[in-house]
Protein backbone atom coordinates (compact mmCIF):
# COMPACT_ATOMS: atom_id res chain seq x y z
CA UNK A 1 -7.67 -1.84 14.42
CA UNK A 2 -11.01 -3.51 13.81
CA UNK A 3 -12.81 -0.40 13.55
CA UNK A 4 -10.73 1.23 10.86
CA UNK A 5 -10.86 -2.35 8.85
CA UNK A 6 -14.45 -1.61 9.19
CA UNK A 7 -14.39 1.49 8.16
CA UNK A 8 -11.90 1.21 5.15
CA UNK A 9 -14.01 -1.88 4.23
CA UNK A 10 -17.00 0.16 3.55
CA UNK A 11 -15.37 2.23 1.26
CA UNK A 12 -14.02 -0.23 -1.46
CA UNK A 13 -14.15 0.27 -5.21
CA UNK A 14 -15.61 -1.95 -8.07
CA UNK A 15 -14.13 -0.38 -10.91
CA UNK A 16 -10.81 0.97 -12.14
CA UNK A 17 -11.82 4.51 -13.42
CA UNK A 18 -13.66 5.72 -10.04
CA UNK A 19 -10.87 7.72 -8.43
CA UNK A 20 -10.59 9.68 -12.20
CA UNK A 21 -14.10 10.85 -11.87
CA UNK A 22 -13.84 12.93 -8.96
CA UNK A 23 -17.53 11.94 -8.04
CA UNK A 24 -18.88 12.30 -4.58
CA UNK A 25 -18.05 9.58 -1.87
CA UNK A 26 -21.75 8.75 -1.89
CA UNK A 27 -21.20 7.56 -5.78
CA UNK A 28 -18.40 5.69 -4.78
CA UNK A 29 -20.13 3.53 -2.10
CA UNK A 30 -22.63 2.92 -4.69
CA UNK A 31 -20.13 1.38 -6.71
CA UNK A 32 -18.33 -0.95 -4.55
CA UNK A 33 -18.91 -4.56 -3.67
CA UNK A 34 -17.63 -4.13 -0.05
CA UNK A 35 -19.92 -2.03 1.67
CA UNK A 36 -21.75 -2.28 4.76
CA UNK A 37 -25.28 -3.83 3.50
CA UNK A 38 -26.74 -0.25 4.60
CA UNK A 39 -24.37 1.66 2.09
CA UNK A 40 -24.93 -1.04 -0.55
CA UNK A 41 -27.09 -0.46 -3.99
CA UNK A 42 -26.89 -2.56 -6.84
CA UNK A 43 -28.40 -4.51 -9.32
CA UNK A 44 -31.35 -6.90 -8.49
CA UNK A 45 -30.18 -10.66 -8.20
CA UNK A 46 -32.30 -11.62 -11.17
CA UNK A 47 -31.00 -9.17 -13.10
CA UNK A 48 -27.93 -10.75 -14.91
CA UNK A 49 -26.23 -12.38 -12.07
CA UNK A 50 -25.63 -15.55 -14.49
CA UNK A 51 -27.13 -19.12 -14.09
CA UNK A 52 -26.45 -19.59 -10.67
CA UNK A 53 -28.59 -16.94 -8.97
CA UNK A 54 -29.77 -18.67 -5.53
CA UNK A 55 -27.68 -20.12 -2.67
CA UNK A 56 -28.27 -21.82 0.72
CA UNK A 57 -29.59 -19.24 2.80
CA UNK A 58 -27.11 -20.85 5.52
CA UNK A 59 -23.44 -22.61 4.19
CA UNK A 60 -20.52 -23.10 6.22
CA UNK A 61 -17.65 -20.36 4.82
CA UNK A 62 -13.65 -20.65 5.59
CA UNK A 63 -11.01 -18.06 5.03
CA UNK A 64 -8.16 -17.57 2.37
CA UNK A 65 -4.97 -15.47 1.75
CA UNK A 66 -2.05 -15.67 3.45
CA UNK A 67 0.61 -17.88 1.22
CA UNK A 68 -1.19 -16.31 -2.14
CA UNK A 69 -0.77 -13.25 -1.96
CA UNK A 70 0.67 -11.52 -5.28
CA UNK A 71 -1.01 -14.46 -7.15
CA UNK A 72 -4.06 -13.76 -9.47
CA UNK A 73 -7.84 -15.02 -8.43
CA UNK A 74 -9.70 -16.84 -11.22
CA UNK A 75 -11.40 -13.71 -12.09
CA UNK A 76 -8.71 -11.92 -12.66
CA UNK A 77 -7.79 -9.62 -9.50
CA UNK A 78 -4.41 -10.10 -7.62
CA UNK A 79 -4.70 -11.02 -4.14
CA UNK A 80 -3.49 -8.99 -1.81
CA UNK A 81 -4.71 -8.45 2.16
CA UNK A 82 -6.94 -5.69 1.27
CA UNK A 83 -8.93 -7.14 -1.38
CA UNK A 84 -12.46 -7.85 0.33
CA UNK A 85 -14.32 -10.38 -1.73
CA UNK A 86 -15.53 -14.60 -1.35
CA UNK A 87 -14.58 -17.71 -3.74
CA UNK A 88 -17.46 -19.55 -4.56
CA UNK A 89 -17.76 -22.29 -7.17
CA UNK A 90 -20.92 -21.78 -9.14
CA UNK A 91 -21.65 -17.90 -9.07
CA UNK A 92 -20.69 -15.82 -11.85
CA UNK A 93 -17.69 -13.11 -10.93
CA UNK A 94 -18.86 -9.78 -9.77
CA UNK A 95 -22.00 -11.16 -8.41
CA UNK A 96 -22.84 -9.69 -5.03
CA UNK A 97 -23.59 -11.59 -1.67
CA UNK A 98 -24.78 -10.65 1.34
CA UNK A 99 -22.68 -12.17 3.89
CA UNK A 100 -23.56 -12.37 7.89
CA UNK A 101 -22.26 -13.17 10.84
CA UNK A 102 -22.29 -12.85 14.16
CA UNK A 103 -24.25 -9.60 14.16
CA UNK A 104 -21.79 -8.81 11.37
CA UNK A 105 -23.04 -8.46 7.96
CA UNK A 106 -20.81 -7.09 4.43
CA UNK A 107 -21.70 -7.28 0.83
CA UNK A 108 -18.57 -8.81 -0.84
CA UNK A 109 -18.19 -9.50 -4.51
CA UNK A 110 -17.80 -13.14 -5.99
CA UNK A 111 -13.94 -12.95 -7.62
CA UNK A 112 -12.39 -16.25 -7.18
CA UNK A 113 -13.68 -20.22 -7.44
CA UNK A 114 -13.27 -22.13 -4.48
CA UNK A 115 -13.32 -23.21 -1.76
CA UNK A 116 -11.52 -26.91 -2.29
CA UNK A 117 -12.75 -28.27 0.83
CA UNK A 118 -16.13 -30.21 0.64
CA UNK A 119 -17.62 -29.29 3.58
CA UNK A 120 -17.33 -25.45 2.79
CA UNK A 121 -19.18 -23.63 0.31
CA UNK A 122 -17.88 -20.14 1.12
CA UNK A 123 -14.14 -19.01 1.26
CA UNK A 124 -13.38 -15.33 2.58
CA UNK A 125 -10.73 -13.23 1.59
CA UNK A 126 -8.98 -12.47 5.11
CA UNK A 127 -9.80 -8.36 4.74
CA UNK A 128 -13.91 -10.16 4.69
CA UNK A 129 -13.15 -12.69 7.20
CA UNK A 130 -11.67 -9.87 9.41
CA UNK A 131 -14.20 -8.06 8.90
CA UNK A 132 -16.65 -10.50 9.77
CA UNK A 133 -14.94 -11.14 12.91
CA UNK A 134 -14.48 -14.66 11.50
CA UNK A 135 -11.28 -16.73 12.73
CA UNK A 136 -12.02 -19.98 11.53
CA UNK A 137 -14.73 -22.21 9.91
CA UNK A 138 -17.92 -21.25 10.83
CA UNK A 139 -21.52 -21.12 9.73
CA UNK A 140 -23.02 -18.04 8.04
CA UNK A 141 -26.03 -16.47 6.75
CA UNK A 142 -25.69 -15.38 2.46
CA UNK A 143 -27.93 -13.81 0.04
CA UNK A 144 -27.05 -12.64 -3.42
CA UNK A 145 -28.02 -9.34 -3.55
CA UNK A 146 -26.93 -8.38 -7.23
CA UNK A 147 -24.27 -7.94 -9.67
CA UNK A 148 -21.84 -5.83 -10.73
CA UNK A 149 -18.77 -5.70 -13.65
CA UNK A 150 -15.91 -7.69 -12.90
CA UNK A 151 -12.67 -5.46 -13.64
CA UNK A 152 -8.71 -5.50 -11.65
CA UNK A 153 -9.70 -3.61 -9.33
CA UNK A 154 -12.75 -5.43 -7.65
CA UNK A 155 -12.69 -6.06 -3.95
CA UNK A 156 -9.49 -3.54 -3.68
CA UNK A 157 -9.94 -0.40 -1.32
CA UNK A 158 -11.31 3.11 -2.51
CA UNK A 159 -8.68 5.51 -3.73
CA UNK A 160 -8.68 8.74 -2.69
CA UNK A 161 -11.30 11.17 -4.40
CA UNK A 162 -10.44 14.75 -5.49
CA UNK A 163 -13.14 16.10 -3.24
CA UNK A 164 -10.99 14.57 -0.34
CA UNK A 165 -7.65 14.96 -1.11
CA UNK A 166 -5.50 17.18 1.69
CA UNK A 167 -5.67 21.24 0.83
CA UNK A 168 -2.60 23.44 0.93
CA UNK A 169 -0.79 21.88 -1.38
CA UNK A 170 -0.18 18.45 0.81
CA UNK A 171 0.76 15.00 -1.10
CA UNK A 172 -1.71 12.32 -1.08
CA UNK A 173 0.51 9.53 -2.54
CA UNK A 174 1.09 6.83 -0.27
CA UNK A 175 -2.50 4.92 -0.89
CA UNK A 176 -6.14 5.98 0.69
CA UNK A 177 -5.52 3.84 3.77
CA UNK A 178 -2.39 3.19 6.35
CA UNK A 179 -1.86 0.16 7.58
């Protein structure tokens, strides 16, 4: 179960249009905000990531989700256990951060404000605290590692591309990933 959180993880979207493209798999990986820090490419921190563009290079990061779920996050994207993304209270929405630990590491997109409790300055989604193989508050490495837009859609998982729907003739509704 881990593994395919992993693996869906990696291939999350940023924007609302990129299943209508029909661009390779390699275009969408460059678009999302959930990727494996290997997969990741996007703009340079000092380029546009607002007025808030450094962080503690260690910050102690909680988890979020269960009991608002359905509800909207204050950038605009409805929670739901898929969406991969952090709350923090200074950065700009969209902006990118590098997030490690435990010999895990994932590049998650800013999309709510939070978290409420003092001591943190991080709060997870719990699709990035899963998979971050975090379970409770803990102590992790961040780096902002650049921006991208803020739309819906940011932090939800990849649909499927044309180039990888099923041949023959097979239906693809039902969503990119199974529980």
């Amino acid at each position: 179960m881990q593994t395919r959180l992993q693996t869906y993880t990696v291939v999350l979207v940023l924007c609302a249009g990129l299943g209508a493209t029909g661009g390779p798999l390699a275009s969408a990986l460059a678009a999302t905000g959930g990727t494996s820090v290997a997969a990741a490419t996007t703009t340079p921190s000092g380029a546009g990531a607002g007025p808030a563009t450094s962080v503690a290079p260690s910050a102690i990061a909680t988890w979020f989700g269960p009991g608002l779920y359905g509800k909207h996050t204050a950038c605009g994207q409805r929670l739901t256990p898929k969406v991969v993304g952090v709350a923090n209270r200074t950065l700009p929405c969209g902006t990118l951060v590098q997030v490690t630990y435990a010999g895990h590491s994932l590049v998650v997109p800013v999309l709510d404000r939070g978290p409420y409790s003092h001591d943190a300055s991080w709060d997870l989604t719990a699709a990035a605290a899963q998979a971050l193989d975090v379970t409770q508050t803990v102590r992790v490495a961040t780096q902002i590692v650049g921006k991208t837009a803020n739309t819906p859609m940011l932090g939800l998982p990849a649909a499927p591309s044309s180039s990888l729907a099923p041949a023959s003739g097979a239906s693809a509704s039902g969503g990119a990933l199974a529980g």
